[in-house]
Every structure is written in C-alpha cells, then in structure tokens.
Protein backbone atom coordinates (compact mmCIF):
# COMPACT_ATOMS: atom_id res chain seq x y z
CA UNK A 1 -64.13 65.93 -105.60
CA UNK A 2 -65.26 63.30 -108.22
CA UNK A 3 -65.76 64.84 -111.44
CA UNK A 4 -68.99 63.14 -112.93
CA UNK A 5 -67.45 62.64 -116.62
CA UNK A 6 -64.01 63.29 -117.84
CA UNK A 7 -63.61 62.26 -121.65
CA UNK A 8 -59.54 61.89 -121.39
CA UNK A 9 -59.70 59.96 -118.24
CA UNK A 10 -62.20 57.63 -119.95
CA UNK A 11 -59.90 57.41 -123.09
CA UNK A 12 -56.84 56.74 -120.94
CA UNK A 13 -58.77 53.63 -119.85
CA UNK A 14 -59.36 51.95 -122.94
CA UNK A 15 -55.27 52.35 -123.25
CA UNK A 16 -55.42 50.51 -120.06
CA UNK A 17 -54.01 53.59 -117.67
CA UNK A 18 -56.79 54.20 -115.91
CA UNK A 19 -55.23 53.92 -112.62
CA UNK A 20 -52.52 56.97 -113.91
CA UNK A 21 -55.61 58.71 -115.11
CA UNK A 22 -57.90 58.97 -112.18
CA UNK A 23 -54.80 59.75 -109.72
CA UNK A 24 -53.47 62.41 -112.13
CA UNK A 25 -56.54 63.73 -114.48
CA UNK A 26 -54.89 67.27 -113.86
CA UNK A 27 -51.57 66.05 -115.45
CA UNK A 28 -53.70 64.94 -118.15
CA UNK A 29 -55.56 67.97 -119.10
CA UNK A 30 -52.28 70.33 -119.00
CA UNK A 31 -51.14 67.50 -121.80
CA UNK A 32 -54.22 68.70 -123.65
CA UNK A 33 -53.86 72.51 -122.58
CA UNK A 34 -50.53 72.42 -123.94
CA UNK A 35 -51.26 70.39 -127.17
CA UNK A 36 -53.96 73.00 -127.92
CA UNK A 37 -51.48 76.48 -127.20
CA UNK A 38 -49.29 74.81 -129.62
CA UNK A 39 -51.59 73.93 -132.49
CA UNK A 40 -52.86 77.70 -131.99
CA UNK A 41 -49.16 79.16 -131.91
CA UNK A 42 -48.86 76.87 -135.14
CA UNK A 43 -51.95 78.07 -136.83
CA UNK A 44 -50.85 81.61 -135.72
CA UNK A 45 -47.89 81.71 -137.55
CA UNK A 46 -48.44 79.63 -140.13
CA UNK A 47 -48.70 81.95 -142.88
CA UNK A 48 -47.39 85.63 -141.43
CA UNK A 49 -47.41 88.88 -143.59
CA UNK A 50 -46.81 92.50 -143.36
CA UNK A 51 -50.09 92.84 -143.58
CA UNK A 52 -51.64 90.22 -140.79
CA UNK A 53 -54.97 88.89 -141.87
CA UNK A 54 -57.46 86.01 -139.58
CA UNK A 55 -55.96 84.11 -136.96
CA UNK A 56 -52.35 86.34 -137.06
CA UNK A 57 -54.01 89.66 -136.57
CA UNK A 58 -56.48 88.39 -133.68
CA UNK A 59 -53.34 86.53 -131.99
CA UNK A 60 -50.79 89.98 -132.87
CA UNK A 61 -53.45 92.57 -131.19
CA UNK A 62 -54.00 89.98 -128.14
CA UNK A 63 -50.06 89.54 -127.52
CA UNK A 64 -49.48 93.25 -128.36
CA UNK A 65 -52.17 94.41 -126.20
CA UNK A 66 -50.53 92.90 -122.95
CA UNK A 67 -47.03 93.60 -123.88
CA UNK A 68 -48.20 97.18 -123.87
CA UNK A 69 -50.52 97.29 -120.82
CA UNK A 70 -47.25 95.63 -119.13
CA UNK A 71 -45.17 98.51 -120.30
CA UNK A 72 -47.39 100.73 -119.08
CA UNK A 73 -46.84 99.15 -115.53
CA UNK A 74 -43.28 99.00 -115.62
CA UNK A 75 -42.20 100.86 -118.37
CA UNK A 76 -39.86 99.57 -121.50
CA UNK A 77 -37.81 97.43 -119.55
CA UNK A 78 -41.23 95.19 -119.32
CA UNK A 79 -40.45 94.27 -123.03
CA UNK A 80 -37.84 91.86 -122.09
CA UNK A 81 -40.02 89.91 -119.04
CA UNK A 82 -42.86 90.09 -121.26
CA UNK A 83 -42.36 86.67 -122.90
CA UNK A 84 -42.28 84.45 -119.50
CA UNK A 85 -45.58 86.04 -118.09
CA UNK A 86 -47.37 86.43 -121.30
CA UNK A 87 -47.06 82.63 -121.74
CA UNK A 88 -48.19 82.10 -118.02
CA UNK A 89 -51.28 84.41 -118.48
CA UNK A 90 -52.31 82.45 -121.47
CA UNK A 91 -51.36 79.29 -120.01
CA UNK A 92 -53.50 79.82 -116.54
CA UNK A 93 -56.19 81.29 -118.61
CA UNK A 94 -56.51 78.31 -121.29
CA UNK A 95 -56.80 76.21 -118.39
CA UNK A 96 -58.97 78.05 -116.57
CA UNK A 97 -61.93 78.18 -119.72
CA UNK A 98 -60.96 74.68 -120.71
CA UNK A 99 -62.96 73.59 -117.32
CA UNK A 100 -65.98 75.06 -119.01
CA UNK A 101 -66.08 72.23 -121.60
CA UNK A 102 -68.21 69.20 -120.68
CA UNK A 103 -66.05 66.64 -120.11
CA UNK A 104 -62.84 68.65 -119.58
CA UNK A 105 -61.21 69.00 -116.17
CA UNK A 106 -59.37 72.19 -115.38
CA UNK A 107 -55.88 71.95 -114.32
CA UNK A 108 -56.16 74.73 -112.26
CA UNK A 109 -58.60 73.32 -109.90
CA UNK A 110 -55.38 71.54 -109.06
CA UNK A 111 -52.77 72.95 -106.21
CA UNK A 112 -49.90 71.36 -108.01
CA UNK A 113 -50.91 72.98 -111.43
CA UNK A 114 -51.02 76.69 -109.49
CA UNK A 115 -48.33 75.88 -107.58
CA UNK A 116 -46.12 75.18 -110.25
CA UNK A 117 -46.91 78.27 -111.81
CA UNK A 118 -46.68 80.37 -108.92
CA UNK A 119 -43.01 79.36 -107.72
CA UNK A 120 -41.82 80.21 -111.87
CA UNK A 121 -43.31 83.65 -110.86
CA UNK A 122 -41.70 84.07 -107.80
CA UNK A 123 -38.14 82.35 -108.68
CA UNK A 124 -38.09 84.60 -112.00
CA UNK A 125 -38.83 87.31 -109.82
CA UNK A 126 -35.07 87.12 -107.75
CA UNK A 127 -33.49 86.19 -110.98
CA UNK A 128 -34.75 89.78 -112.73
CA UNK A 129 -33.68 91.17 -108.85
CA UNK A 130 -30.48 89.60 -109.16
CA UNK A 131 -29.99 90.17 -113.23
CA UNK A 132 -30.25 93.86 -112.14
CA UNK A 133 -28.75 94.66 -108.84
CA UNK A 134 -26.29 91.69 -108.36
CA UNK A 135 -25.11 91.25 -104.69
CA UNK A 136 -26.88 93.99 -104.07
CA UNK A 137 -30.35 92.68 -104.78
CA UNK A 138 -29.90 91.63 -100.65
CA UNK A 139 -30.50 94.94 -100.13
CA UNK A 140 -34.47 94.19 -100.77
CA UNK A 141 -34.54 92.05 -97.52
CA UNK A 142 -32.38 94.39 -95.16
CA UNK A 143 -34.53 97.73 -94.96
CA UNK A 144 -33.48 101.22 -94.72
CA UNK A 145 -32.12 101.26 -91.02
CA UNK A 146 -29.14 98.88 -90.55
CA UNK A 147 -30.06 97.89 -86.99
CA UNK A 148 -33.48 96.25 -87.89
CA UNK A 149 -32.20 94.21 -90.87
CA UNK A 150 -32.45 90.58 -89.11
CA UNK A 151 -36.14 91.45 -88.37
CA UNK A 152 -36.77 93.22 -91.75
CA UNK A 153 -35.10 90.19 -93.63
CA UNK A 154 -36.84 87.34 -91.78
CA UNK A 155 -40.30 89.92 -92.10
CA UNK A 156 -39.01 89.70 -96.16
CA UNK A 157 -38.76 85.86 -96.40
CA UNK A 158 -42.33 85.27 -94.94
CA UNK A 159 -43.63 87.86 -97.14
CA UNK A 160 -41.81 86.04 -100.15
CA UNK A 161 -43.42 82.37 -99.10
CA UNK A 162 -46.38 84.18 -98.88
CA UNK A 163 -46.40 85.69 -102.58
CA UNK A 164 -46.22 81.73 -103.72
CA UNK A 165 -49.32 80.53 -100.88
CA UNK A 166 -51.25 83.78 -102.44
CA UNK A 167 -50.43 82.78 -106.37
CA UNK A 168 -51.42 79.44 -105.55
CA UNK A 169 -54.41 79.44 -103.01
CA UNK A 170 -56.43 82.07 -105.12
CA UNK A 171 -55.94 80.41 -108.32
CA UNK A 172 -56.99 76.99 -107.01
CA UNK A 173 -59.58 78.28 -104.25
CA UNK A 174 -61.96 79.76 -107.20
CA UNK A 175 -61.58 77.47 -109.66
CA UNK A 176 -61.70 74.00 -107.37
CA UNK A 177 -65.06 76.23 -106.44
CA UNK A 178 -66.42 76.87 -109.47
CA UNK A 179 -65.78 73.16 -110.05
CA UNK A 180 -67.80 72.01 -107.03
CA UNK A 181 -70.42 73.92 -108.12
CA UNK A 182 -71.28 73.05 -111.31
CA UNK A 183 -70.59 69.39 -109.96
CA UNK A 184 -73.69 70.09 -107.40
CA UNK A 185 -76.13 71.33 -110.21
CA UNK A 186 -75.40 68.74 -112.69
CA UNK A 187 -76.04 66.40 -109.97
CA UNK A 188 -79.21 68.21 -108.68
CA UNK A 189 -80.68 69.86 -111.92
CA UNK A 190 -79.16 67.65 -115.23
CA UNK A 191 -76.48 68.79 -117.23
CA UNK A 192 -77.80 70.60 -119.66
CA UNK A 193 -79.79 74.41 -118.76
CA UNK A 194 -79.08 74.82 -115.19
CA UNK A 195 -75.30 75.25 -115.01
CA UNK A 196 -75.81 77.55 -118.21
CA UNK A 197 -75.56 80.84 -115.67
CA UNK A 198 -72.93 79.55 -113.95
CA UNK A 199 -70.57 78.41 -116.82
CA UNK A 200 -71.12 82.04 -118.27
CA UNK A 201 -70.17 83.34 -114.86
CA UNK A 202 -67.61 81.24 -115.48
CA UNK A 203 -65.73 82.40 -118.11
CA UNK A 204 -65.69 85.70 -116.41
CA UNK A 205 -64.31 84.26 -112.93
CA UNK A 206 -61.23 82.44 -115.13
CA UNK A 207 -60.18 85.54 -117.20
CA UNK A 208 -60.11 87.50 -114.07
CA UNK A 209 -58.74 84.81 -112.41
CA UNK A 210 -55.78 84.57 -114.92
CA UNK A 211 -55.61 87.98 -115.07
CA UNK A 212 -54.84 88.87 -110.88
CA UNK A 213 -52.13 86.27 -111.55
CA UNK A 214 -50.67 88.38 -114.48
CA UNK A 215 -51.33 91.78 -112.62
CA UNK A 216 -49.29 90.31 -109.41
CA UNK A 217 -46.54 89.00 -111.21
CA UNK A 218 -45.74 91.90 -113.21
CA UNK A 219 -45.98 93.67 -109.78
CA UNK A 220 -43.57 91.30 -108.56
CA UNK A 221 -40.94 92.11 -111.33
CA UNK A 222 -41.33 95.82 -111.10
CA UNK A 223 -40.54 95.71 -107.05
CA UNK A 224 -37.55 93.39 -108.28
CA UNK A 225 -36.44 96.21 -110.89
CA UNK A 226 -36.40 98.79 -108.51
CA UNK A 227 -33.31 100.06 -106.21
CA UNK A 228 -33.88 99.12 -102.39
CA UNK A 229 -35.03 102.57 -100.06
C-alpha cells in the first residue's frame, strides 16, 4: 500500500536517500519511535524527587500500574520480567498511535517491525523456562505420559512457531488495516473530517492492540515459570 504523504520519507529525499526511504519507511519511523521514547524517558527523569510532580508522576503511575497488573498475573516473580515487556508494550503501543499522525507511518503496519518483536517475546520466554528449570525446562515439550512424548514434543514446537505467527499476524493484520482504511477515505472524502471517526477508533484499536501483545506475553512467561504436569 502507498501511503499518500509521509513527512520523513519526503525529508530523507532532500538528503538524497529516497530510494532507502521508500523501500524501508518502516525502518524509518521506528528511528523516530525510538528518538521520541527516549526524549520522554529523558524528560521523565530529568528532575526526580521523593515527591514526583508533572511528567515523573504521570510516567511513575503508568509504569507502576503495569508492573502491578503483571504481578497480579504472575505474582512477585513478575517484578524481575517486568522491564523487557514493559518496554515492548510501550514500544508497540507508541508505534501503534504514532500512525494516527498525518504524515507518520506506523511501524507496526510492518511484518518485520511485529515480527521482530514477537520472536524477543517468544525467545525470552525459553530463556525465563530455562533460567528456572534448567535441563529440565524439556520437560514442557514431553507431556505427562512418557510414551507420547515424540508426538507431544513435535505438537509443542508447532504450538511454539505458532505463538510468533499469532504475535506477529494480529499486530500487523489490524494495523496494516486500519492503514488501508484511512488511505481509502482520504482518497475518497479529503483528509481532513472524514477519517476523524476512524482515527478516534483508532487510538482505541492500537492500545488494545498493544495491549493483547502484553497480555500474551506475560502469559507466555508465567507457562515458562511453571513446573511441567
């Protein structure tokens, strides 16, 4: 899909890399989600105090607010995870509502972009199995009865690939369509009032978006956590 105006991609021509910008426009806009998580972080913690104040005590409820819904979930041992998927749920989420800009593109409309993020949810995942269990983490692919273990394990595996195609697919699937969309009424009905309902629907549909992915992984870590039945 041809996005009908992207400001960085048009910027990235007058550098004279226009042919690295219109092959790789998500690349370009993680560069920008990233650039803006940092200056937040920055601003965030510029000036902390006992008693937090503006930007600090928005940014300390939001952060503490997760951590504790994730405890909740999986119980203290959550606190320790917390850090990894708290920075992907902000990071799919800032690039989610960044696609609600005009002239932004949101990286998540990309499969590489929700790819990416999905196999750092599913490789962490075996490293908290293994960090726990050791050798025995193997245990999660055998199954309880000894004599179905090579069809349990290979059942396992697909169900494993499938965790990444699921993390992925979803991600991509609504936002790439929520992209398509608004494409189809700026073309059909200006770019102004029009898409108005459907960038507000918007906003919804990428913090629940970025939310499922959050909600999965942290199901993901707990079923690594656990002892194999």
């Amino acid at each position: 899909m041809e996005h009908p105006y992207l400001f960085f991609v048009k910027l990235f021509e007058l550098l004279g890399l226009g042919h690295f910008a219109h092959t790789y426009p998500h690349v370009i806009y993680t560069w920008v989600v990233m650039i803006i998580l940092i200056v937040l972080g920055a601003v965030a913690t510029k000036s902390i105090s006992m008693v937090p104040a503006g930007a600090q005590n928005f940014f300390e409820i939001f952060i503490s607010g997760m951590e504790e819904f994730m405890v909740d979930v999986i119980g203290e041992e959550g606190r320790w995870v917390f850090p990894i998927i708290g920075t992907v749920f902000i990071y799919v989420a800032a690039c989610n509502l960044i696609g609600l800009i005009p002239g932004f593109l949101p990286p998540s409309a990309n499969l590489n972009t929700t790819l990416s993020c999905a196999l750092v949810v599913v490789v962490f995942t075996h490293i908290i199995g293994i960090k726990y269990h050791g050798a025995k983490y193997v245990k999660h692919f055998l199954g309880p009865v000894w004599w179905m273990s090579p069809l349990i394990f290979i059942i396992e595996i697909i169900g494993h690939v499938a965790r990444i195609l699921s993390l992925s697919f979803r991600l991509f699937g609504n936002m790439m369509g929520h992209e398509i969309v608004l494409a189809i009424l700026f073309g059909l009905a200006g770019a102004f009032f029009a898409p108005l309902p459907i960038m507000a629907l918007g906003v919804f549909v990428a913090l629940v978006q970025a939310f499922v992915f959050f909600l999965l992984s942290i199901i993901y870590f707990s079923g690594a956590m656990e002892h194999a039945h």
